[in-house]
C-alpha atoms as a PDB file:
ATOM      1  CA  UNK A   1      -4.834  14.529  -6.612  1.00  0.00           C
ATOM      2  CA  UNK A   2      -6.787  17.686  -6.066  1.00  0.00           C
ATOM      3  CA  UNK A   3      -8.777  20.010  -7.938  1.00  0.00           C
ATOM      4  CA  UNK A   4      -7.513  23.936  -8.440  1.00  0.00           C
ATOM      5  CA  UNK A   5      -9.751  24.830  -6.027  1.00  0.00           C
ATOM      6  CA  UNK A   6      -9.172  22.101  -3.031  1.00  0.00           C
ATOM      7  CA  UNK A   7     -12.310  21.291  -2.960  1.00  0.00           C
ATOM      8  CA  UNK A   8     -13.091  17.594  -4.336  1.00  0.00           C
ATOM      9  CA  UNK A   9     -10.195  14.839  -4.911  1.00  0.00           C
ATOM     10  CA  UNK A  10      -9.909  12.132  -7.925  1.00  0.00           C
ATOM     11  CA  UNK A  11     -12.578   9.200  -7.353  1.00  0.00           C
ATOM     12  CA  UNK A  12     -10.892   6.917  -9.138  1.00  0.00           C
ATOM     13  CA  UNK A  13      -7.078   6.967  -9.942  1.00  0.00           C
ATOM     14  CA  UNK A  14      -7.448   4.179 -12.505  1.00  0.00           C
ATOM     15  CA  UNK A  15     -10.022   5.681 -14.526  1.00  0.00           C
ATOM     16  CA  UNK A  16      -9.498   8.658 -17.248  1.00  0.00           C
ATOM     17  CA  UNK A  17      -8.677  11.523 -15.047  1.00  0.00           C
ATOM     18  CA  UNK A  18      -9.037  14.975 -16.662  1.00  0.00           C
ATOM     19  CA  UNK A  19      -5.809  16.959 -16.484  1.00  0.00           C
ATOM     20  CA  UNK A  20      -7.462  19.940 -17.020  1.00  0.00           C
ATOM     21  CA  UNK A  21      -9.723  19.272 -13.922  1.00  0.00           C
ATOM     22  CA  UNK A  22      -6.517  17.797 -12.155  1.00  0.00           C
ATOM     23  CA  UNK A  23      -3.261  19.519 -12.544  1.00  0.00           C
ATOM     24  CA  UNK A  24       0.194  17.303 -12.411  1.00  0.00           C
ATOM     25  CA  UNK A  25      -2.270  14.033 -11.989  1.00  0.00           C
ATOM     26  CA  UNK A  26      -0.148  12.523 -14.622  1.00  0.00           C
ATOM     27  CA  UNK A  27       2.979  12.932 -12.694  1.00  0.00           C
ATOM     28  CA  UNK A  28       1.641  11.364  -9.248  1.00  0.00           C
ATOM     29  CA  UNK A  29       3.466   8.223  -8.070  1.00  0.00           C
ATOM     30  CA  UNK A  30       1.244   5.463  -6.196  1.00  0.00           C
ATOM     31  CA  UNK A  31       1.736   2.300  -4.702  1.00  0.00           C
ATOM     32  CA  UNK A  32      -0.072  -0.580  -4.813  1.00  0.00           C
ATOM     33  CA  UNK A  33      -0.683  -3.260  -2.471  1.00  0.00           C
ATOM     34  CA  UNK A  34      -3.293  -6.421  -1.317  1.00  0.00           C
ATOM     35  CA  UNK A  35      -4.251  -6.003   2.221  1.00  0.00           C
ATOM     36  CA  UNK A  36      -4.988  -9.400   3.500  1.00  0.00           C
ATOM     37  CA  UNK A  37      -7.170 -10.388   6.591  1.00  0.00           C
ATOM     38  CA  UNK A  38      -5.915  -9.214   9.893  1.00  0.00           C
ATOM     39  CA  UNK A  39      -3.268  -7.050   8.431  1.00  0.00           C
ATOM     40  CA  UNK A  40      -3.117  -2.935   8.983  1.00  0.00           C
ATOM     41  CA  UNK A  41      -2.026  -0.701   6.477  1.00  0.00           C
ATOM     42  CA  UNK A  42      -1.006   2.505   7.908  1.00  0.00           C
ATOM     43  CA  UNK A  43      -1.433   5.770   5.859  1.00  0.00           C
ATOM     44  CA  UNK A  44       0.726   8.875   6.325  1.00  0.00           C
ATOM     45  CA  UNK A  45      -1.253  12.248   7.292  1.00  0.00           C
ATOM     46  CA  UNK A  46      -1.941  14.333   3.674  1.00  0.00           C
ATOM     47  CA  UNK A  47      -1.571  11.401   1.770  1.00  0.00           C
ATOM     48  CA  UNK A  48      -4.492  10.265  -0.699  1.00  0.00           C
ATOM     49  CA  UNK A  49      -5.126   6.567  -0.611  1.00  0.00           C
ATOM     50  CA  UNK A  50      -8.082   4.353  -2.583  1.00  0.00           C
ATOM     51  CA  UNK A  51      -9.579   1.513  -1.744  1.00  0.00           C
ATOM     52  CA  UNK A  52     -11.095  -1.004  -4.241  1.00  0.00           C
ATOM     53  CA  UNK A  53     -12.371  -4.616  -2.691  1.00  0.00           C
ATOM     54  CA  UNK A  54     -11.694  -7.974  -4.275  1.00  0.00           C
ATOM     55  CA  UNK A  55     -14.643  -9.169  -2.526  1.00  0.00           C
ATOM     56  CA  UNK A  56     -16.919  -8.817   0.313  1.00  0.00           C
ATOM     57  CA  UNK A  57     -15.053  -7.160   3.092  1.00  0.00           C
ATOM     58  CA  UNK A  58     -15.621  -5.346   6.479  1.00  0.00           C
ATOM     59  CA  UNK A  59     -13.033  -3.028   7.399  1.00  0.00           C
ATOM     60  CA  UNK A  60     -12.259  -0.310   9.958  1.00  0.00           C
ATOM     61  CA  UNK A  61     -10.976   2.929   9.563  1.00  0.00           C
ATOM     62  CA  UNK A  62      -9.512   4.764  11.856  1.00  0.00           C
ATOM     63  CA  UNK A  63      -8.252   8.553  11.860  1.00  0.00           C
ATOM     64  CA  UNK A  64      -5.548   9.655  13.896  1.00  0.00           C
ATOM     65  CA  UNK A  65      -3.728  12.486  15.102  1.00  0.00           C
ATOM     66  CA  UNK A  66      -1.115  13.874  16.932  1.00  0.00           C
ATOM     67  CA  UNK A  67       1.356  16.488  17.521  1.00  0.00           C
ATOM     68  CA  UNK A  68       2.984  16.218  14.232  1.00  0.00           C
ATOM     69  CA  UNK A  69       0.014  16.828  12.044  1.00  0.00           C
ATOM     70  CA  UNK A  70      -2.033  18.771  14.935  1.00  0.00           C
ATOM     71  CA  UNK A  71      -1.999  22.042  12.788  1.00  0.00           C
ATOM     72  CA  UNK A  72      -3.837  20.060   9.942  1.00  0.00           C
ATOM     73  CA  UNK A  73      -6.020  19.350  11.899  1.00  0.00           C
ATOM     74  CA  UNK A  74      -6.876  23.026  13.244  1.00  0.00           C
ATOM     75  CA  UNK A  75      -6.605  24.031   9.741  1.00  0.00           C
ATOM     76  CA  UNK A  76      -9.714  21.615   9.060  1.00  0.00           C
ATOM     77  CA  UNK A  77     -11.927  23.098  11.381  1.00  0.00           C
ATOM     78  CA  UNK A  78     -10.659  26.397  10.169  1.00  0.00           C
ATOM     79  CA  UNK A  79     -12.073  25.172   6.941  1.00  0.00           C
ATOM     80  CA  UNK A  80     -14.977  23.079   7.767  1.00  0.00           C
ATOM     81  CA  UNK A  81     -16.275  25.681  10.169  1.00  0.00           C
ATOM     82  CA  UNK A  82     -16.234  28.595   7.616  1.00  0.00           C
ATOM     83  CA  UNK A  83     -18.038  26.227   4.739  1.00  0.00           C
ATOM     84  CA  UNK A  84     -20.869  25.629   7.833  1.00  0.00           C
ATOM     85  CA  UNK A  85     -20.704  28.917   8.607  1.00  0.00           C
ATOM     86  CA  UNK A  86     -21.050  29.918   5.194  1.00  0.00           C
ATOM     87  CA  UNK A  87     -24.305  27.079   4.392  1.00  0.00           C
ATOM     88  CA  UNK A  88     -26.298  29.411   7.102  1.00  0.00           C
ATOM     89  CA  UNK A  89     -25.496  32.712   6.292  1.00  0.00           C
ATOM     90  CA  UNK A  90     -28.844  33.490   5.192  1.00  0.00           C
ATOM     91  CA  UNK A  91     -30.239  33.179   8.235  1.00  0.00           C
ATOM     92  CA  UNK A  92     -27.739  34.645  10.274  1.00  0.00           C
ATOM     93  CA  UNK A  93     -30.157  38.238  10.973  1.00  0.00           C
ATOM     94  CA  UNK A  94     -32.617  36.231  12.514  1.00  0.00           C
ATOM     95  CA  UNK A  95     -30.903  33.507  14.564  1.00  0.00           C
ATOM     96  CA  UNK A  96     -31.151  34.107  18.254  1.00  0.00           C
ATOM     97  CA  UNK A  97     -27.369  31.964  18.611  1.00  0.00           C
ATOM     98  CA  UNK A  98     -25.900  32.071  15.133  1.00  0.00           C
ATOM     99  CA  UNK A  99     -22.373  31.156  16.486  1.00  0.00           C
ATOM    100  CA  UNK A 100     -23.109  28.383  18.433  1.00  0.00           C
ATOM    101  CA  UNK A 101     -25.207  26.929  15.663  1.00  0.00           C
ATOM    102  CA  UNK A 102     -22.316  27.258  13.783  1.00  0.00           C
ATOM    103  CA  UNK A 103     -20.409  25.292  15.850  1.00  0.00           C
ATOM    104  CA  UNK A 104     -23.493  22.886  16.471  1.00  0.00           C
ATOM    105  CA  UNK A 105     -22.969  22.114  13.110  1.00  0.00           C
ATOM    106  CA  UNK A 106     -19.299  22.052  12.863  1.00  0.00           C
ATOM    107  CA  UNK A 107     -19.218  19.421  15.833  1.00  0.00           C
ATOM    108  CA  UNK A 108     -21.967  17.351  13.638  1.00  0.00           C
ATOM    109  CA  UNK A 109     -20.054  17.535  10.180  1.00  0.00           C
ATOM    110  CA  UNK A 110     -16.360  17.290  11.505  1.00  0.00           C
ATOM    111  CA  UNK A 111     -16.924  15.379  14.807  1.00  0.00           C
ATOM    112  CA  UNK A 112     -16.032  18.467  17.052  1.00  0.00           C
ATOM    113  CA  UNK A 113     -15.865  22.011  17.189  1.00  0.00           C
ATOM    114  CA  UNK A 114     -13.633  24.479  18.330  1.00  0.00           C
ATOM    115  CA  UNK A 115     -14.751  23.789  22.358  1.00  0.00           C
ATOM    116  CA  UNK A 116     -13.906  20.160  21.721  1.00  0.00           C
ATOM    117  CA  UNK A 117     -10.583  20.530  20.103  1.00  0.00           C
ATOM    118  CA  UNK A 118      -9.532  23.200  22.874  1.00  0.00           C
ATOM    119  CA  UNK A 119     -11.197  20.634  25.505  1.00  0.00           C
ATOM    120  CA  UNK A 120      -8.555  17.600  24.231  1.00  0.00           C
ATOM    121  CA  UNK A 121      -5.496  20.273  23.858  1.00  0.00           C
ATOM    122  CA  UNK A 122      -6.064  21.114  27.472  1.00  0.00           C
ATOM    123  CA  UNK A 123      -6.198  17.706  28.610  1.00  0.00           C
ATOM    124  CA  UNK A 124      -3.524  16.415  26.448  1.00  0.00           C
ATOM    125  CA  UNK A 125      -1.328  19.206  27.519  1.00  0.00           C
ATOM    126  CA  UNK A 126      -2.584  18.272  31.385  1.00  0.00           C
ATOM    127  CA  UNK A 127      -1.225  14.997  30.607  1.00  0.00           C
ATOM    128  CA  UNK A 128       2.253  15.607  28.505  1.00  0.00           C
ATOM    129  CA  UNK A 129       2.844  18.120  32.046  1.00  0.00           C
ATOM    130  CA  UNK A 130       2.551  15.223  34.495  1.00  0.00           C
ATOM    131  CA  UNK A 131       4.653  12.651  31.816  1.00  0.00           C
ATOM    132  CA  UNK A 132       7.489  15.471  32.123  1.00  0.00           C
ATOM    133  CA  UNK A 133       6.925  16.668  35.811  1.00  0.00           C
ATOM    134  CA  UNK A 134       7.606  12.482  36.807  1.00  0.00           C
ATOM    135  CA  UNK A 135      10.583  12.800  34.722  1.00  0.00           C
ATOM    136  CA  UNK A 136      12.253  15.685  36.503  1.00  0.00           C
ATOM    137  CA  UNK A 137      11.457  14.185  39.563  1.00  0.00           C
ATOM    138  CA  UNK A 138      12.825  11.086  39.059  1.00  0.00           C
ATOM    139  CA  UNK A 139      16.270  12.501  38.249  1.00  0.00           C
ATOM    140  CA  UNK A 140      18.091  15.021  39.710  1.00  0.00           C
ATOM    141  CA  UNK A 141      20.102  15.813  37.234  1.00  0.00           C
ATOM    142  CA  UNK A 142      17.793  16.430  34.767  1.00  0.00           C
ATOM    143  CA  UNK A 143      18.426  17.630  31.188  1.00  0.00           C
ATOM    144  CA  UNK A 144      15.587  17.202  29.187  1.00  0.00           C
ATOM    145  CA  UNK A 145      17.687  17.217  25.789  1.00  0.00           C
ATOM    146  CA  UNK A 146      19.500  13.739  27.024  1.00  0.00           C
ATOM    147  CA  UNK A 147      16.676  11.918  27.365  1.00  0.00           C
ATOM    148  CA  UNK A 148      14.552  10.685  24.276  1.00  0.00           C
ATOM    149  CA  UNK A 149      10.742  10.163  25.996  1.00  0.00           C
ATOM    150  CA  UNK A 150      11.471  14.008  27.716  1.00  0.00           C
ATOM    151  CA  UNK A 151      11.738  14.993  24.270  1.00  0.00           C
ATOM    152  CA  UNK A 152       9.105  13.664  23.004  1.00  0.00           C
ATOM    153  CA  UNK A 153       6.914  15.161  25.082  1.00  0.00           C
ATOM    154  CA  UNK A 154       8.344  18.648  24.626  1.00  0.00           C
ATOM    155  CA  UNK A 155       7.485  18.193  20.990  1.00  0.00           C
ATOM    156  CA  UNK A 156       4.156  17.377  21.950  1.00  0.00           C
ATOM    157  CA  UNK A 157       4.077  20.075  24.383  1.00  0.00           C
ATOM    158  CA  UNK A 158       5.643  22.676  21.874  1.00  0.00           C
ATOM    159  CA  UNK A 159       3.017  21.723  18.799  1.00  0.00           C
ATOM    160  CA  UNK A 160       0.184  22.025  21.523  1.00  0.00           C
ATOM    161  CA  UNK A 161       1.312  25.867  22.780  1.00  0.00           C
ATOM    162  CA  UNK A 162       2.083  26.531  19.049  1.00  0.00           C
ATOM    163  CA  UNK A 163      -1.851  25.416  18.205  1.00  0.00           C
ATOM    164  CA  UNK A 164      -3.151  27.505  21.491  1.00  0.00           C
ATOM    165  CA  UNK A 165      -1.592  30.962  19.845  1.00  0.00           C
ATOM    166  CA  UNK A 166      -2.789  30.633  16.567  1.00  0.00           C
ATOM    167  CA  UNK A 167      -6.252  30.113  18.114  1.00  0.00           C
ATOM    168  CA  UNK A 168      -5.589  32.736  20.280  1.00  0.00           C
ATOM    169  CA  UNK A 169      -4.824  35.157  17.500  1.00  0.00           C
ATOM    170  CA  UNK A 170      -8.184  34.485  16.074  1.00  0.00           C
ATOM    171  CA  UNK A 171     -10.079  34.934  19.181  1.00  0.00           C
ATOM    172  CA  UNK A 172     -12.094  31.835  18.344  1.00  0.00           C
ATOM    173  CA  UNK A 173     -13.380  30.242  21.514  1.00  0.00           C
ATOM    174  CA  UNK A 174     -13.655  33.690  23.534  1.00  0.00           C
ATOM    175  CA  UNK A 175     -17.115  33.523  24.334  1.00  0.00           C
ATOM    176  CA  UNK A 176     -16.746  29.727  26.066  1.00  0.00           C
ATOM    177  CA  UNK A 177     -17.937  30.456  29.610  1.00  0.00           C
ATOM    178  CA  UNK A 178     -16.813  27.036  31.538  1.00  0.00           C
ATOM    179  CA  UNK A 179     -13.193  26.592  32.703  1.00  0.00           C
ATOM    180  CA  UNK A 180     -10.928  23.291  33.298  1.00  0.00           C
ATOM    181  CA  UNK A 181      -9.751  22.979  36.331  1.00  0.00           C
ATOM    182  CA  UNK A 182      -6.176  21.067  36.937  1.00  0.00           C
ATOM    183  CA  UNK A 183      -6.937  19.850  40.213  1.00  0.00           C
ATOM    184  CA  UNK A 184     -10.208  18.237  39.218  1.00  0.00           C
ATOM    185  CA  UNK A 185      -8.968  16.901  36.223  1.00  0.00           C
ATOM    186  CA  UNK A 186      -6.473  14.755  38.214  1.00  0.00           C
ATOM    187  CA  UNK A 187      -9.593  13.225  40.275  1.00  0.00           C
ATOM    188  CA  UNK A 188     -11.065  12.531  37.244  1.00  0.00           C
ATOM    189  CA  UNK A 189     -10.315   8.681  36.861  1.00  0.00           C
ATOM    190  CA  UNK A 190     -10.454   9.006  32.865  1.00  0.00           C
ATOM    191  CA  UNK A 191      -7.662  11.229  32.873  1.00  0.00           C
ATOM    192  CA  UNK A 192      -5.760   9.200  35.108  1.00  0.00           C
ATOM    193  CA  UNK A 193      -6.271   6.489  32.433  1.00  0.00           C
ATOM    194  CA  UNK A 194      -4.816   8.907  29.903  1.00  0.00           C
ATOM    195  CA  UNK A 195      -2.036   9.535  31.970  1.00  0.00           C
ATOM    196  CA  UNK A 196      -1.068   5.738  32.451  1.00  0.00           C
ATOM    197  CA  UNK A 197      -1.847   5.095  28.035  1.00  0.00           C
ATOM    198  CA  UNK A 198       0.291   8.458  27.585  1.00  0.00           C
ATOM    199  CA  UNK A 199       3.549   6.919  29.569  1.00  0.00           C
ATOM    200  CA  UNK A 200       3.414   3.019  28.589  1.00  0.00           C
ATOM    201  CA  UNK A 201       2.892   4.222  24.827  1.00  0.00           C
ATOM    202  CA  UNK A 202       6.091   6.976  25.253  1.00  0.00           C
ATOM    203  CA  UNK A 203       8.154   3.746  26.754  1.00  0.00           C
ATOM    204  CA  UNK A 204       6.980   1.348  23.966  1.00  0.00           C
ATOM    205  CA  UNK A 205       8.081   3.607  21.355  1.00  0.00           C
ATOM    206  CA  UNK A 206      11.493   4.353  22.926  1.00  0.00           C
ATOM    207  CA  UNK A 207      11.779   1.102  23.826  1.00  0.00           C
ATOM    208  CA  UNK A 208      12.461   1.974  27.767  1.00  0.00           C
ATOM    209  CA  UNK A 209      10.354  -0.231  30.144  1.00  0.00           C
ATOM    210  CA  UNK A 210       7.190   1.402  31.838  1.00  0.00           C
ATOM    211  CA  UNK A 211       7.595   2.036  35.171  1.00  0.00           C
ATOM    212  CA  UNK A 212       5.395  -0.117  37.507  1.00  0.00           C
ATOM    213  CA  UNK A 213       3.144   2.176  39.891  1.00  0.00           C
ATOM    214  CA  UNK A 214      -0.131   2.843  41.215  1.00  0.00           C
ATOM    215  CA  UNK A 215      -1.331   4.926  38.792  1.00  0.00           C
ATOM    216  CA  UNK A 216      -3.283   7.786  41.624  1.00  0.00           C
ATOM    217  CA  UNK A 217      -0.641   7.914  44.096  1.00  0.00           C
ATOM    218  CA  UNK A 218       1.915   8.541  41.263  1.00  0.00           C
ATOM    219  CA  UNK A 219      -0.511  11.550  39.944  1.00  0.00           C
ATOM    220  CA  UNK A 220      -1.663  13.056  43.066  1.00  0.00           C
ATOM    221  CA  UNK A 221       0.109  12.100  46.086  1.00  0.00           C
ATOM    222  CA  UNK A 222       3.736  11.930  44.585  1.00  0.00           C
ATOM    223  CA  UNK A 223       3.313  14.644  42.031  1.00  0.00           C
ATOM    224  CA  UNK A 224       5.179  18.042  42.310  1.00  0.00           C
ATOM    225  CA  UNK A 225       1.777  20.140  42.611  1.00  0.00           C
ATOM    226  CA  UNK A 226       3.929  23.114  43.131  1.00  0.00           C
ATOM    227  CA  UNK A 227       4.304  23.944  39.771  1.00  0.00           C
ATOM    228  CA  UNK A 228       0.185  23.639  39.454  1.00  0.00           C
ATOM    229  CA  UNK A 229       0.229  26.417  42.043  1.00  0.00           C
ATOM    230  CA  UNK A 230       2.716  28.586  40.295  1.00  0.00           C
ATOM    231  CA  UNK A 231       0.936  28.077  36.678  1.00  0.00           C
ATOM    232  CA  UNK A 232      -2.155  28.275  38.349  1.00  0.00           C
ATOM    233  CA  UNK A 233      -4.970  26.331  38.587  1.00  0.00           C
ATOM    234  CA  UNK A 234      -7.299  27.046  35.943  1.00  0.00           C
ATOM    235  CA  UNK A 235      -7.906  27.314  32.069  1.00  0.00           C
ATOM    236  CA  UNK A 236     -10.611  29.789  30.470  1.00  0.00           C
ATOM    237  CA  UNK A 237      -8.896  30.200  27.367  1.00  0.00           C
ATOM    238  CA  UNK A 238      -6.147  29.731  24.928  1.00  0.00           C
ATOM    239  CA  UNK A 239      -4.386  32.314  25.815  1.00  0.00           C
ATOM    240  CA  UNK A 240      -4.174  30.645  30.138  1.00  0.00           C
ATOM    241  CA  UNK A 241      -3.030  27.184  28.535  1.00  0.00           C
ATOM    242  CA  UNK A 242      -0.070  29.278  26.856  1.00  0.00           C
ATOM    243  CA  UNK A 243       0.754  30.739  29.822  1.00  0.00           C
ATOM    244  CA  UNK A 244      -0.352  27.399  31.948  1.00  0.00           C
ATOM    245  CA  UNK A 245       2.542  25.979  29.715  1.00  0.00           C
ATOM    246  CA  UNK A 246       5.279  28.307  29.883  1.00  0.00           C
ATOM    247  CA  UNK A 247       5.037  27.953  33.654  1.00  0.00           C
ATOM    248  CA  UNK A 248       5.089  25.098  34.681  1.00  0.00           C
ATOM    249  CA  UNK A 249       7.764  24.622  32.012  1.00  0.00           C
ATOM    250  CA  UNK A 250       9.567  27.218  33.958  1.00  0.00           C
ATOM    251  CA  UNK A 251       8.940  26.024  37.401  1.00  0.00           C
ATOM    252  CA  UNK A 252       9.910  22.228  36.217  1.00  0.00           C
ATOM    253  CA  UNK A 253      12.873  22.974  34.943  1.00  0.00           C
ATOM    254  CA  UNK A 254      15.060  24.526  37.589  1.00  0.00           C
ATOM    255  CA  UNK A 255      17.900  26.863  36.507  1.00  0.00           C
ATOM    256  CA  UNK A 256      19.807  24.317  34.328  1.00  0.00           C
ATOM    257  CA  UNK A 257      21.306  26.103  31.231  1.00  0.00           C
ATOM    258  CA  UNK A 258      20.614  23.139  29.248  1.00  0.00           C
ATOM    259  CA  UNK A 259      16.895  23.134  30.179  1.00  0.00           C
ATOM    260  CA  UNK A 260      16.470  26.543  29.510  1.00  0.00           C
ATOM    261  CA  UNK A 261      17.369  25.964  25.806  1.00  0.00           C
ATOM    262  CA  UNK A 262      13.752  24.710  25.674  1.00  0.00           C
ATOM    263  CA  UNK A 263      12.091  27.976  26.981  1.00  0.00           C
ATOM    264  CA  UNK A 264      13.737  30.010  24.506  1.00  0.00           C
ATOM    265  CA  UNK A 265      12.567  27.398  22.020  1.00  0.00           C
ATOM    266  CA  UNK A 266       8.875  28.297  23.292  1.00  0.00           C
ATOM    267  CA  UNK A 267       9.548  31.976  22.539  1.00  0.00           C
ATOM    268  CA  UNK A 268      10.473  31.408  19.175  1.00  0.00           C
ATOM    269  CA  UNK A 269       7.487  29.382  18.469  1.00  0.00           C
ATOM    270  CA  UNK A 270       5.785  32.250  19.993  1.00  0.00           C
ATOM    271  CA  UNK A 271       7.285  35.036  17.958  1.00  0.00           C
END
């Protein structure tokens, strides 16, 4: 559905499509559908869809992502930050900030930029960390492997510390000065709300019911901060949320055998 270089995609699938111009286009399979009013169609991540209406029609789009296709989405900013970078190179000699016009532009074209993205991983990770630190402490005999939602949020977990090394490795957000600190982020009644979406959507997909609490007593009074402490308390850089994760991870899970198949996991993501 692509051209050789990546770069544009077919227009219009039904139209004369140039082979040359679009390798294996013959040899695509499509479905085809009628949305009607009030229904949603959902469309897997990488997949090409088209749109043609039958009449006058308002419709919503909404992009998504999560921890399965979390890489793609690092690997857009990889390439929508080197195309802006790129666009200015010209000026590059004589711009006081060329980076963080780069990234001005980035956050304008792609709807963030590397700060953002980092900003959300931290946050999200924050919030997958209190998800899984309830979860231990709910059950004393925990085994995060025999329990669906606790898996779950180690995949999330594991695709978010995966993300943090590659971004690591390239050194891209190096020269952010601000940190995130865990303690404030728990005050901060937004991320409370996150916390609260996070766990009723992990029970409606596993079909558990939500547990009924008072959503800042649950995160700050009956919390394990102990393993805040032991991770420590705040994140500069990619590199700290790695380390932030393999932490707490180490702290929450006790000396369980079981559980320690996960932290060998880590390291192999790692390697």
């Amino acid at each position: 559905m692509f051209d050789r270089n990546m770069k544009s995609s077919v227009f219009n699938i039904l139209e004369d499509v140039s082979e040359a111009k679009f390798p294996g286009f013959n040899k695509a399979i499509w479905w085809e559908c009628t949305q009607e009013r009030g229904e949603i169609i959902f469309v897997p991540s990488g997949w090409y869809h088209q749109v043609h209406n039958l009449e006058g029609t308002i419709s919503i789009n909404h992009n998504w992502f999560n921890a399965y296709n979390l890489s793609w989405l690092w690997n857009l900013l990889l390439r929508d930050y080197a195309e802006a970078k790129e666009y200015i190179e010209d000026i590059k000699d004589i711009c006081d900030d060329f980076e963080g016009l780069c990234q001005r532009n980035l956050a304008a074209n792609t709807g963030m930029n590397f700060c953002d993205f980092f900003v959300f991983m931290v946050h999200f990770s924050f919030a997958n960390l209190v998800q899984f630190s309830h979860l231990a402490k709910n059950d004393k005999n925990f085994i995060w492997t025999s329990i669906q939602i606790a898996r779950h949020v180690v995949f999330n977990l594991e695709s978010l510390r995966n993300i943090a090394l590659k971004m690591k490795s390239r050194s891209l957000v190096e020269n952010w000065s601000n940190s995130i600190d865990f303690r404030k982020t728990l005050e901060d009644h937004t991320f409370m709300g996150l916390c609260q979406v996070l766990g009723r959507t992990y029970g409606m997909i596993h079909e558990q019911c939500e547990v009924s609490y008072d959503i800042k007593p649950a995160l700050v009074d009956d919390l394990d901060l102990e393993f805040i402490e032991t991770s420590g308390l705040h994140v500069y850089s990619p590199e700290d949320l790695v380390k932030f994760i393999d932490s707490a991870f180490t702290k929450l899970m006790g000396g369980s055998a079981a559980n320690k198949v996960l932290l060998a996991d880590l390291d192999i993501l790692g390697s």
